[in-house]
N, C-alpha and C. Protein backbone atom coordinates (compact mmCIF):
# COMPACT_ATOMS: atom_id res chain seq x y z
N UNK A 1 68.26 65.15 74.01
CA UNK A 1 68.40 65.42 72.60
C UNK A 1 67.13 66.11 72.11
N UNK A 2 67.24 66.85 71.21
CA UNK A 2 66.39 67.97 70.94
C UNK A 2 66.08 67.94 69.32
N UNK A 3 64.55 67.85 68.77
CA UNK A 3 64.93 67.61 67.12
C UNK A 3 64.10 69.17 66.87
N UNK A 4 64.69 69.32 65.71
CA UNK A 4 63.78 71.12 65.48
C UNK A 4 63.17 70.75 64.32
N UNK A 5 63.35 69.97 63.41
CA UNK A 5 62.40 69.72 62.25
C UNK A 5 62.35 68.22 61.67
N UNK A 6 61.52 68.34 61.11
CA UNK A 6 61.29 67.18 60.20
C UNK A 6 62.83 66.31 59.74
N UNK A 7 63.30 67.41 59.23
CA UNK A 7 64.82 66.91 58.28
C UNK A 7 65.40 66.21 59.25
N UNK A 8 65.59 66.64 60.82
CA UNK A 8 66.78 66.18 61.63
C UNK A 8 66.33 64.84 61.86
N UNK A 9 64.88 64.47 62.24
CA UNK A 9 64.75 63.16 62.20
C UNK A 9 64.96 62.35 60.98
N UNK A 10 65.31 62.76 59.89
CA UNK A 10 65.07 62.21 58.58
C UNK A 10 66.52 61.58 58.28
N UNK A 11 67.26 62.55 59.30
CA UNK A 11 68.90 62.45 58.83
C UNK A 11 69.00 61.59 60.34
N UNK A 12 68.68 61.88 61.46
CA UNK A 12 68.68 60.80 62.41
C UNK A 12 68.84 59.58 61.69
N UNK A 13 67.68 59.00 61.70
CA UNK A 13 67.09 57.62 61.13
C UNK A 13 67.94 57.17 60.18
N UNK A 14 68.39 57.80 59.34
CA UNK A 14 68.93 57.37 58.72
C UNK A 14 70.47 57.10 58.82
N UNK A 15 71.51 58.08 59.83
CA UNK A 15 72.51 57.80 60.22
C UNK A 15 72.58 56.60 61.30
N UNK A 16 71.87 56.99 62.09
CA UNK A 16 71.56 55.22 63.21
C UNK A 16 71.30 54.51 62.26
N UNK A 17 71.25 53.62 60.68
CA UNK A 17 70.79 52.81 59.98
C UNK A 17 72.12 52.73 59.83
N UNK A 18 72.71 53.93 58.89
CA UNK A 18 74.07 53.43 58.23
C UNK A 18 75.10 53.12 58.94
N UNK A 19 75.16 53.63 60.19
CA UNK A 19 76.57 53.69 61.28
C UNK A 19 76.51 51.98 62.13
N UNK A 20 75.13 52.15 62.27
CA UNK A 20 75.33 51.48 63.53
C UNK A 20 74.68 49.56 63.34
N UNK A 21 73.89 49.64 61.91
CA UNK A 21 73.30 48.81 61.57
C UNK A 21 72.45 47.94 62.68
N UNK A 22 71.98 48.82 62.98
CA UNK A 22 70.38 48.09 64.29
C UNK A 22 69.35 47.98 63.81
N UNK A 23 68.85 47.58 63.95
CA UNK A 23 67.17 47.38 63.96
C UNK A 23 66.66 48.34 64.74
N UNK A 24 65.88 49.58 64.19
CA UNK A 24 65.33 50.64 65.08
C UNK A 24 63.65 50.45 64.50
N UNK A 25 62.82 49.93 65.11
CA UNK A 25 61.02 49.62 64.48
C UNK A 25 60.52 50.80 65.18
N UNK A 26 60.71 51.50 65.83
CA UNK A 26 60.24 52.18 66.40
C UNK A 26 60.61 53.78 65.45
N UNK A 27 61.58 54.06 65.63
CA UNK A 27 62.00 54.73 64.61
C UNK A 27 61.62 54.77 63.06
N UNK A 28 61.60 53.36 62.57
CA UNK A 28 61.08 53.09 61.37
C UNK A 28 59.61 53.45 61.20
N UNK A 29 59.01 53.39 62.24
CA UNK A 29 57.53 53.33 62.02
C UNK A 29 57.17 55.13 62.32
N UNK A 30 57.61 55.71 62.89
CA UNK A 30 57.92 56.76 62.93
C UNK A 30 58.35 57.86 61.67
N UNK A 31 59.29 57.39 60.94
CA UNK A 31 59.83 57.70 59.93
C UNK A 31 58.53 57.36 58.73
N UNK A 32 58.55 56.06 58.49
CA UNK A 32 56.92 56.12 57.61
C UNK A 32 55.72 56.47 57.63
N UNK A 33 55.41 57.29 59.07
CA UNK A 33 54.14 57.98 59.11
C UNK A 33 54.58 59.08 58.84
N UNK A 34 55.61 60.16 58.98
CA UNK A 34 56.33 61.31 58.75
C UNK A 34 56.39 61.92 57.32
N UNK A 35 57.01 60.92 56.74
CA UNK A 35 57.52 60.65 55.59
C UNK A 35 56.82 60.17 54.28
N UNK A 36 55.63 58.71 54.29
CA UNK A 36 55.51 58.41 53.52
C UNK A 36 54.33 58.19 53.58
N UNK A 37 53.81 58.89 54.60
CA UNK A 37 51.99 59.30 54.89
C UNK A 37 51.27 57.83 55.48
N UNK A 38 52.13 57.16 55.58
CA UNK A 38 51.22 55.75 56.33
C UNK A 38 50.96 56.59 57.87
N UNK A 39 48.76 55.86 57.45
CA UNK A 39 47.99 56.28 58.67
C UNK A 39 48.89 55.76 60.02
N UNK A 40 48.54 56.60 60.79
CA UNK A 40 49.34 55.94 62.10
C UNK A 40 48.53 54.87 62.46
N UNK A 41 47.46 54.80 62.63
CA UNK A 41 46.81 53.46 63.49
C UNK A 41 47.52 52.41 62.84
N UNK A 42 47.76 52.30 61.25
CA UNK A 42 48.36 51.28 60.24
C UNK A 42 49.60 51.09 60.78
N UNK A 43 50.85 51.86 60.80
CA UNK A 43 52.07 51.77 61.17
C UNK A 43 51.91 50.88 62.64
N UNK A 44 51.13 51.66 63.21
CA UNK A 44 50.93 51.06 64.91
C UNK A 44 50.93 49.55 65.23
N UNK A 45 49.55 49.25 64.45
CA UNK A 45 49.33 48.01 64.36
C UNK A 45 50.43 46.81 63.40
N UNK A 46 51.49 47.40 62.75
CA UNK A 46 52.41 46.61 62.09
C UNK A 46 53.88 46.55 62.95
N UNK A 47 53.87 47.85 63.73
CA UNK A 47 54.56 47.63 64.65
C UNK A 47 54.52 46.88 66.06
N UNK A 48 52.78 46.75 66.30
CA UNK A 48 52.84 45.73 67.53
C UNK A 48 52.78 44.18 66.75
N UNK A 49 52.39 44.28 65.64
CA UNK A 49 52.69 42.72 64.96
C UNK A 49 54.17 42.06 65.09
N UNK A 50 55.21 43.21 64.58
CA UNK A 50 56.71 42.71 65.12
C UNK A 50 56.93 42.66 66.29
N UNK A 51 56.53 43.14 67.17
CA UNK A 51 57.41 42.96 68.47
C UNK A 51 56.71 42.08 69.13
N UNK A 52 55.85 41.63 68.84
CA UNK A 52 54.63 40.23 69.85
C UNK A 52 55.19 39.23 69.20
């Protein structure tokens, strides 16, 4: 799978949310450094807080 911009992950993320109702943290954390300017080290470290 192949993404060409910003948008396609934007519409990704968000169709795997509505279709499929999973839990994607990885994706999520992804999506809020992209998107809503959270530093990555920040996202990083909130994402190894959930999964430990």
């Amino acid at each position: 799978m192949i993404f060409e911009n910003l948008e396609t992950v934007d519409g990704l993320i968000k169709s795997v949310h509505s279709i499929l109702f999973v839990l994607l943290p990885i994706a999520d954390m992804v999506y809020e450094v992209l998107y809503k300017g959270v530093p990555v080290r920040e996202a990083m470290q909130e994402l190894t807080a959930k999964l430990i």
